[in-house]
Protein backbone atom coordinates (compact mmCIF):
# COMPACT_ATOMS: atom_id res chain seq x y z
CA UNK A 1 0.00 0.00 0.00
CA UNK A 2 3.06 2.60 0.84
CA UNK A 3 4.46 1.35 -2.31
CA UNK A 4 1.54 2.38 -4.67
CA UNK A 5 1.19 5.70 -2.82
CA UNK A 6 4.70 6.59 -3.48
CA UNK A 7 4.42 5.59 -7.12
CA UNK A 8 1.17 7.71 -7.35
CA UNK A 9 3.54 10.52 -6.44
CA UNK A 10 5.97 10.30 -8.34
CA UNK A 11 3.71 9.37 -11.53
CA UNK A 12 1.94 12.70 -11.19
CA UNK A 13 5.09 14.55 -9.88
CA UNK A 14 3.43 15.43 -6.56
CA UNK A 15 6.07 16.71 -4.27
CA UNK A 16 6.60 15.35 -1.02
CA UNK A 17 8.15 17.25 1.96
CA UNK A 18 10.82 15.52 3.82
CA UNK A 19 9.03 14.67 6.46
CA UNK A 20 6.38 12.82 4.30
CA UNK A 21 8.87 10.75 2.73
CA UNK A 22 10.25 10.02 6.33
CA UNK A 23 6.38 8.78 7.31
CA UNK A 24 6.07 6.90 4.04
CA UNK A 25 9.75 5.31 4.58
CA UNK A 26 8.85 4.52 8.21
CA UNK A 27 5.47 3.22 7.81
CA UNK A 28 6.83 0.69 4.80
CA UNK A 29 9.49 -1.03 7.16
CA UNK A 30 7.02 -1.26 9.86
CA UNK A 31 5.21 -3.25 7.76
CA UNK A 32 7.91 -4.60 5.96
CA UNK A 33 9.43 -6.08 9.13
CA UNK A 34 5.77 -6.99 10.47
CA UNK A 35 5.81 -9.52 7.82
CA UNK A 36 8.68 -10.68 7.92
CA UNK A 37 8.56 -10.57 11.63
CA UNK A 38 4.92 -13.02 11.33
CA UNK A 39 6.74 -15.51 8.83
CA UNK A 40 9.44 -15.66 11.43
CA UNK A 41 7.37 -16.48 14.22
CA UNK A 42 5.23 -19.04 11.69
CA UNK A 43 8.60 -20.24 10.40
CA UNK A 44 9.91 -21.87 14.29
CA UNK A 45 6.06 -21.76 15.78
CA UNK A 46 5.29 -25.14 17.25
CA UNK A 47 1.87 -25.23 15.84
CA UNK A 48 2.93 -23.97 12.25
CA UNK A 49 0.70 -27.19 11.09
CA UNK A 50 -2.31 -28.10 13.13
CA UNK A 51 -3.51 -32.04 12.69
CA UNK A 52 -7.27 -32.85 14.18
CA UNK A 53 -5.44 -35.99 15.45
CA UNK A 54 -2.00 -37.68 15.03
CA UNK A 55 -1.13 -37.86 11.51
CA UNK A 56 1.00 -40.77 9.92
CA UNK A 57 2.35 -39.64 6.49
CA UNK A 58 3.82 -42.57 4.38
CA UNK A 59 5.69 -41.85 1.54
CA UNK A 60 6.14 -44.44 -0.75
CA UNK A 61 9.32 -43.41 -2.81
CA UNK A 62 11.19 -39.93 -2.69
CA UNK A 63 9.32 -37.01 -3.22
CA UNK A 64 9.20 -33.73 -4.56
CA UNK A 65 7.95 -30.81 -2.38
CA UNK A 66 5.06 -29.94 -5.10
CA UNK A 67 3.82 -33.44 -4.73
CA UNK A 68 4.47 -33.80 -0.78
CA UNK A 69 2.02 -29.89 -0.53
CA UNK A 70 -0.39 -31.89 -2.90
CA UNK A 71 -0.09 -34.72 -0.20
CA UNK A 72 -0.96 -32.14 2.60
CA UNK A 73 -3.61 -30.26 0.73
CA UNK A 74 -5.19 -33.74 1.08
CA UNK A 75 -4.91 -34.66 4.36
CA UNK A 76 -5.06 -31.31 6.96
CA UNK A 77 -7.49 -28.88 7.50
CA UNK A 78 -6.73 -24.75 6.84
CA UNK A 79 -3.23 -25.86 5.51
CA UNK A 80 -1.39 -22.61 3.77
CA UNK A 81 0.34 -24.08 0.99
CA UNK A 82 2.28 -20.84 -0.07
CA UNK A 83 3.37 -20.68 3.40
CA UNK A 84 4.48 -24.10 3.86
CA UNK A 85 6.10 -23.72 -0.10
CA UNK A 86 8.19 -20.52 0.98
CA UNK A 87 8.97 -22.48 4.57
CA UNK A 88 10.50 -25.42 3.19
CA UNK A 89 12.75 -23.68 0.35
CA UNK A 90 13.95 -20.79 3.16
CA UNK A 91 14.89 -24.10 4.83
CA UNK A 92 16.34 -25.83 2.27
CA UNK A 93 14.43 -28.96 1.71
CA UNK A 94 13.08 -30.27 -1.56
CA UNK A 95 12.91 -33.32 -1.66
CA UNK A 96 11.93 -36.43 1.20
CA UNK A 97 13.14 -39.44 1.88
CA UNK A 98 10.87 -42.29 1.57
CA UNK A 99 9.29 -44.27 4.73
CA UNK A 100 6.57 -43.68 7.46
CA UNK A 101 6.80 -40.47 10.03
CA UNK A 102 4.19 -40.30 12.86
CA UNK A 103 3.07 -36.53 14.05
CA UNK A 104 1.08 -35.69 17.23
CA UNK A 105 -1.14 -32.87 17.13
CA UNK A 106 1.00 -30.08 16.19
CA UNK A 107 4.65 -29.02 14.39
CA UNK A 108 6.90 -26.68 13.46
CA UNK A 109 7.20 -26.57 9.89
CA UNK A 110 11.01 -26.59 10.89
CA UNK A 111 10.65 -29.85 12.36
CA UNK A 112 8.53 -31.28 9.67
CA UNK A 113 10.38 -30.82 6.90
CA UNK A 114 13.83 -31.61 8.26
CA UNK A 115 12.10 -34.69 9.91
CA UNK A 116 11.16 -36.37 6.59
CA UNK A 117 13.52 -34.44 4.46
CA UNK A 118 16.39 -36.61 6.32
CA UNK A 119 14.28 -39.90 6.45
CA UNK A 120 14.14 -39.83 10.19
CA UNK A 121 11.31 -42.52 10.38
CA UNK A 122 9.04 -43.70 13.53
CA UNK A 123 9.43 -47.57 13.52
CA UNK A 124 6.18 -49.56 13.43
CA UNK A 125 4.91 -52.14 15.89
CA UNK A 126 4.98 -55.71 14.74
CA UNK A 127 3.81 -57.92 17.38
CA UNK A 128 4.53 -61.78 16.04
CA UNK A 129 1.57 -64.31 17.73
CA UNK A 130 2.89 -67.92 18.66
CA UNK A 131 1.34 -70.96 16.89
CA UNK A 132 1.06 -69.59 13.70
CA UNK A 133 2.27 -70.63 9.96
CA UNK A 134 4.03 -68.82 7.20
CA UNK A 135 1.16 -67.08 5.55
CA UNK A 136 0.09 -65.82 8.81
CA UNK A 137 3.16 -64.37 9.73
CA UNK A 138 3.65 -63.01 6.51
CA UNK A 139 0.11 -61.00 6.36
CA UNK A 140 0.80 -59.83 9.74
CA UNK A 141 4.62 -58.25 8.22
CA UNK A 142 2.64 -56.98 5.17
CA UNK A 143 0.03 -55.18 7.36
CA UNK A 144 2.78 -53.16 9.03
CA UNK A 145 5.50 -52.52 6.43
CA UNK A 146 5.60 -51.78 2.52
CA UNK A 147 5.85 -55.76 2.10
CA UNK A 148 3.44 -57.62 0.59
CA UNK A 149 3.14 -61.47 1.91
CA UNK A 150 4.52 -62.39 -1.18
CA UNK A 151 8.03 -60.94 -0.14
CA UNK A 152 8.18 -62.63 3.14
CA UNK A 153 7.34 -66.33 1.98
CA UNK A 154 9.43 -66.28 -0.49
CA UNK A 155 12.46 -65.95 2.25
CA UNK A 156 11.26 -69.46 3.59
CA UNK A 157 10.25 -71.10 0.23
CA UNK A 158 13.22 -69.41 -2.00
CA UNK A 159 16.21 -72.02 -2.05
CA UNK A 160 18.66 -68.87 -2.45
CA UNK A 161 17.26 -67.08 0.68
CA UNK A 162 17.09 -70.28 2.88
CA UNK A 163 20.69 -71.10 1.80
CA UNK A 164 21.60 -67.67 2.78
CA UNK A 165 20.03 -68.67 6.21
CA UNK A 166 21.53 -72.30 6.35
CA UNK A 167 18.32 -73.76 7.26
CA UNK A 168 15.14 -75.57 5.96
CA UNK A 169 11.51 -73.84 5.74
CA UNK A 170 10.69 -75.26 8.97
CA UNK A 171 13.80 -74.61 11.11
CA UNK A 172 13.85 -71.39 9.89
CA UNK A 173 10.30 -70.32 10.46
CA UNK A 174 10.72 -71.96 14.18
CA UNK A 175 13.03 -69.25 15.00
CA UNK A 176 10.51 -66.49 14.45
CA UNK A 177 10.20 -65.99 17.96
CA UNK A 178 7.01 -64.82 19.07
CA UNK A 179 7.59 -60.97 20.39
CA UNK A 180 6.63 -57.00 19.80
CA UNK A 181 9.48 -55.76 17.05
CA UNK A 182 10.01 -52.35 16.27
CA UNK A 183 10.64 -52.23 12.81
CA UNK A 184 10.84 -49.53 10.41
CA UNK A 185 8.18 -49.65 7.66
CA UNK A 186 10.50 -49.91 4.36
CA UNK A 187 12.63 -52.78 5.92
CA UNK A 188 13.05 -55.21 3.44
CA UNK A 189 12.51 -58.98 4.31
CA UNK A 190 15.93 -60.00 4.86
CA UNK A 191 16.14 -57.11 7.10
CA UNK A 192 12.70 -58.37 8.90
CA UNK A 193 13.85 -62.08 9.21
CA UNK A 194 17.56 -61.13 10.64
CA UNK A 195 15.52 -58.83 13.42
CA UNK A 196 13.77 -62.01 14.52
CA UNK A 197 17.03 -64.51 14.53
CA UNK A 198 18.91 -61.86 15.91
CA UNK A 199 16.27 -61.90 19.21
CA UNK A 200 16.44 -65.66 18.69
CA UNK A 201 19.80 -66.09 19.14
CA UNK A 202 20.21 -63.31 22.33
CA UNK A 203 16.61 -64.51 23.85
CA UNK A 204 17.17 -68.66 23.61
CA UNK A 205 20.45 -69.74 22.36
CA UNK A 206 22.88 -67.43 24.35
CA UNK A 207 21.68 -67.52 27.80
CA UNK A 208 20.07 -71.26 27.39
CA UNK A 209 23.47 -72.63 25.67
CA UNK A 210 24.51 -74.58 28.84
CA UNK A 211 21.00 -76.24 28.90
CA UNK A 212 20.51 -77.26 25.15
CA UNK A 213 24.30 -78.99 26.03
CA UNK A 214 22.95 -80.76 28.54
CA UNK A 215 20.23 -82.44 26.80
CA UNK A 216 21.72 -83.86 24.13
CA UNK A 217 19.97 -82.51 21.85
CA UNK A 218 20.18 -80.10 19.28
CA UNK A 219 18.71 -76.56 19.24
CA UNK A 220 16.51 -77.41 16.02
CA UNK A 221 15.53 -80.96 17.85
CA UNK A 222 14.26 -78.60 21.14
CA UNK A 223 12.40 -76.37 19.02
CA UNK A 224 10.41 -78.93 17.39
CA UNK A 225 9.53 -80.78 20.83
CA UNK A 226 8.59 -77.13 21.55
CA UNK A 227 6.56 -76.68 18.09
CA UNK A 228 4.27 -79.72 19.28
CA UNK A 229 3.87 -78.29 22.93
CA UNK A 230 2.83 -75.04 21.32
CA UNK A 231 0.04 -76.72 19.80
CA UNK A 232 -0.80 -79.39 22.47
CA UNK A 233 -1.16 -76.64 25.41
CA UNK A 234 -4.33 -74.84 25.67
CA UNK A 235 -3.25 -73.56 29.49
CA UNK A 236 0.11 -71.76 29.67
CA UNK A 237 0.28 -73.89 33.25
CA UNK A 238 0.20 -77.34 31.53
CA UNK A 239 3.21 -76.76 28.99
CA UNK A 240 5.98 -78.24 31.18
CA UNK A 241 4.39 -81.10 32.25
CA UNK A 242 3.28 -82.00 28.53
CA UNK A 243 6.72 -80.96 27.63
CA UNK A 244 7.70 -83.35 30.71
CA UNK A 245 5.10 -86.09 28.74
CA UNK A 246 7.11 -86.36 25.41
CA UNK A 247 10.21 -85.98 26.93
CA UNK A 248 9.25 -89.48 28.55
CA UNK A 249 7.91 -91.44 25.15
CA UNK A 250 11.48 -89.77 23.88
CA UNK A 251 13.31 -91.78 26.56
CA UNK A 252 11.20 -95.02 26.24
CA UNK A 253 11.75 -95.37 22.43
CA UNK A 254 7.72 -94.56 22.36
CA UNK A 255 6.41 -92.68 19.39
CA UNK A 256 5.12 -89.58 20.08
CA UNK A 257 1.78 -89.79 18.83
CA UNK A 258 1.33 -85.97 18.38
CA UNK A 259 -1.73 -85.06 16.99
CA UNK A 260 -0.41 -81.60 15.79
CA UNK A 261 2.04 -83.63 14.03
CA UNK A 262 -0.63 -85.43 11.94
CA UNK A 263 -2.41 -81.57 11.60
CA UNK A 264 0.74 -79.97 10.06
CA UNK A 265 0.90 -83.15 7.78
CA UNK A 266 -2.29 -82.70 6.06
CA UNK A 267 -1.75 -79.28 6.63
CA UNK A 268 -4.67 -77.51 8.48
CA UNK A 269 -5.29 -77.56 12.14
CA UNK A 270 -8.95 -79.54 12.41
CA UNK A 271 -10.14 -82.68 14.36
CA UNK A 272 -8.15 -85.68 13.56
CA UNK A 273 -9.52 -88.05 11.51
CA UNK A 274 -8.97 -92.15 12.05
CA UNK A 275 -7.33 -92.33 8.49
CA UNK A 276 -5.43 -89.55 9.17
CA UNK A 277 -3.10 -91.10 11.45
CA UNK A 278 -2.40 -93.18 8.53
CA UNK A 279 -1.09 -90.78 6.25
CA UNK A 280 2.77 -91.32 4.85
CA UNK A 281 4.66 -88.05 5.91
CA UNK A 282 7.69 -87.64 7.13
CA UNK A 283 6.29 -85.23 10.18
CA UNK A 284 3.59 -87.62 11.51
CA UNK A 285 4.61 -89.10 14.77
CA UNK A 286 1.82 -91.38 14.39
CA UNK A 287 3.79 -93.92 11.87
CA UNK A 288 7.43 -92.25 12.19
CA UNK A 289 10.01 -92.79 15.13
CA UNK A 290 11.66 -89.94 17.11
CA UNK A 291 10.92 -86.42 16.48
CA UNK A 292 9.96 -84.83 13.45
CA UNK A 293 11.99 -83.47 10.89
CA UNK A 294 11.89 -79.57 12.26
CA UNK A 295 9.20 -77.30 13.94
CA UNK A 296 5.61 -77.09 13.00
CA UNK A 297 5.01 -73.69 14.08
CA UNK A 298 6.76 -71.23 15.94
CA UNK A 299 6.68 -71.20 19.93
CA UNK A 300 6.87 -68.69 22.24
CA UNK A 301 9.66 -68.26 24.75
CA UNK A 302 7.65 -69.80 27.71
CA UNK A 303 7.04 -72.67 25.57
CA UNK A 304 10.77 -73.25 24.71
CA UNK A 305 11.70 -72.66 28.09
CA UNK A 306 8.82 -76.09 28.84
CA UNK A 307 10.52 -77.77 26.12
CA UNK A 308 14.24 -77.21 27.91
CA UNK A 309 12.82 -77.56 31.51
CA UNK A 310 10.20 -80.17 31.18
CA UNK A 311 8.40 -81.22 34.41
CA UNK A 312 9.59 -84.54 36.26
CA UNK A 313 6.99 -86.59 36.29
CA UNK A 314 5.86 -90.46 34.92
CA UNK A 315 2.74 -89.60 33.12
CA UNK A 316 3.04 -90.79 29.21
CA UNK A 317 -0.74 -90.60 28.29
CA UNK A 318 -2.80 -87.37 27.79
CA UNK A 319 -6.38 -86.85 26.95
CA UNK A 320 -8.32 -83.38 26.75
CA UNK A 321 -10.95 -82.84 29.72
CA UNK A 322 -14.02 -80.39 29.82
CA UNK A 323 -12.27 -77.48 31.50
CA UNK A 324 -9.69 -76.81 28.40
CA UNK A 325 -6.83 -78.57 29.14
CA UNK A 326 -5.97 -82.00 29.64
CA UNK A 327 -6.27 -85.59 32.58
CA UNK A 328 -2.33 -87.10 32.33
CA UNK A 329 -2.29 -91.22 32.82
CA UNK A 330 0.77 -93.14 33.41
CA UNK A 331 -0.39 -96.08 32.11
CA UNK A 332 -2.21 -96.96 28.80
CA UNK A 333 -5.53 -98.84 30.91
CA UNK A 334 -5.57 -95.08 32.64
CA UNK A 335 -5.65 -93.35 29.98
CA UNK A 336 -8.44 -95.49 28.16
CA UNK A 337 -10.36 -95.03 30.86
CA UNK A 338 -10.21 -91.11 31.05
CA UNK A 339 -10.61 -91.29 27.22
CA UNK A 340 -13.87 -92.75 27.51
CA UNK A 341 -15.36 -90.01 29.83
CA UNK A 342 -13.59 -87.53 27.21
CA UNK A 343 -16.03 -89.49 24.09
CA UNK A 344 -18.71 -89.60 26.96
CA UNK A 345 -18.45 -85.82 27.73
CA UNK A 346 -18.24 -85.02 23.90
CA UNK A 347 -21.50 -87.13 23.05
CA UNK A 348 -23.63 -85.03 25.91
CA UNK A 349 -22.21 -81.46 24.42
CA UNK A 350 -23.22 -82.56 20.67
CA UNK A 351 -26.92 -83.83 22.12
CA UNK A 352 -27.19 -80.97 23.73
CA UNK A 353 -26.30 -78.93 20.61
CA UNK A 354 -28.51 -80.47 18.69
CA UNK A 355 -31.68 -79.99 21.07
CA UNK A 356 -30.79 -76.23 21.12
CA UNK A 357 -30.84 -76.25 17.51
CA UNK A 358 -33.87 -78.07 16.41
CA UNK A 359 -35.48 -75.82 19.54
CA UNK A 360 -34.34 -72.50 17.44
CA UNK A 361 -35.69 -74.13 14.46
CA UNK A 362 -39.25 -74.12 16.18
């Protein structure tokens, strides 16, 4: 405005006393420095950009600034794209690095831009459930990171990758220990594998070396005794003394007769079937000697810890009971007995069944 008041002067040669040019002069750096004062302030201002909740902001590859303010135009309310435009060049940033940053409620634009401009990302939560297979684990990676599941099963189906590892599918997958990870969203799969043998090896084999020595056994041989536990134990309470169980049959040249064995061999986790415990495959215990070849799933640390301290005990029979977890025999005419008030039990909870459903059918 003190601009195009001076040029109307001069255009039509108005003279202006000294004093008005002072005032003119005076007024334009006032507001001059007002504004460059505000942008100041707005430039280091903790609340520069305002989010209605926390914001995550993924960014998929490196990006330009035009196409990170079309981003933001997007996603935040009353968001000044000149402002943030003149912000992030005064500052020096351009471009931004690729990944997923996390912002609570407010920021600098200081802060924001140097944040993702140097790639400065908030890791991701990837909590990894016990009991689980391959394509489980790998949707719960995928759901967390720029993965898809493909990536991650090909690490334990891909002969290069397992060779890498020095392990089989099975062994491999066994040492996905079950655990919250902090992981950074654009890890790559070897990266997301070596995070879980890496808390493998400082979480089981370090401190429990002296232990898997003693056994006589080898770590992979432990985690498949563990594998089966996993399965077998509905109550965290019961996994030593089931542990304790197979650990006996090992000793007495028994097979194991695991029935999550025979599940992993026809491979889905159901009721067991008579033929089933028929089937030719080298991981049912039903028809094969010993241990099977490697893990069936992944167990947790607890259950490893069962498998390496199993409880003393003489009981080589199991059967499940009405409450969720299971009546332990020591002898074979014991356990046929209990198994008959297990059929018994099952045959009341199916009649019963049925007369609720033909009673919701009236």
């Amino acid at each position: 405005m003190i601009v195009a008041y001076l040029d109307v002067m001069i255009i039509y040669n108005i003279p202006l006393s000294k004093k008005e040019l002072l005032i003119a002069l005076s007024v334009f750096l006032l507001v001059f420095s007002s504004v460059i004062m505000s942008r100041a302030v707005r430039l280091n201002s903790s609340s520069s950009l305002v989010f209605t909740e926390p914001y995550e902001l993924i960014l998929t590859e490196r990006t330009e600034l035009n196409d990170l303010v079309e981003m933001l135009s997007t996603d935040l309310n009353n968001f000044e794209e000149d402002e943030f435009i003149w912000a992030a060049r005064l500052l020096g940033w351009n471009q931004y690095q690729a990944g997923r940053y996390f912002f609570d409620s407010t920021s600098s634009y200081e802060s924001f831009v140097s944040k993702i401009g140097r790639g400065i990302q908030d890791p991701v939560d990837i909590v990894v459930t016990p009991g689980i297979n391959v394509e489980s684990f790998s949707k719960i990676i995928s759901r967390q990171t720029k993965l898809d599941s493909a990536e991650i099963i090909s690490q334990f189906t891909d002969s290069v990758s397992l060779s890498r590892y020095g392990m089989n599918k099975e062994v491999l997958f066994g040492r996905m220990l079950p655990e919250t990870y902090k992981m950074y969203w654009n890890s790559s799969a070897e990266q997301v594998i070596e995070r879980l043998l890496d808390a493998f090896e400082k979480n089981v084999i370090e401190p429990e070396k002296d232990r898997i020595d003693s056994l006589g056994y080898s770590i992979d041989e432990i985690l498949a005794l563990a594998s089966i536990v996993e399965w077998e134990a509905n109550l965290d309470e019961e996994k030593n003394r089931i542990s304790g169980l197979y650990w006996n049959r090992l000793e007495r040249g028994m097979l194991l007769q695991a029935d999550p064995t025979v599940n992993y061999a026809i491979g889905e986790r159901r009721r067991v079937l008579f033929e089933d415990y028929q089937l030719d495959h080298p991981f049912n215990t039903y028809v094969n000697k010993g241990l099977p070849p490697g893990p069936i799933t992944n167990p947790s640390l607890t259950t490893i810890k069962a498998a390496l301290y199993p409880e003393d005990h003489n009981f080589l029979y199991m059967v499940a009971s009405p409450e969720g977890g299971h009546t332990f025999t020591s002898t074979f005419e014991e356990h046929r007995i209990e198994s008959e008030k297990w059929r018994k039990w099952l045959r009341e909870q199916y009649r019963i069944r049925r007369r609720k459903e033909a009673e919701n059918s009236n």
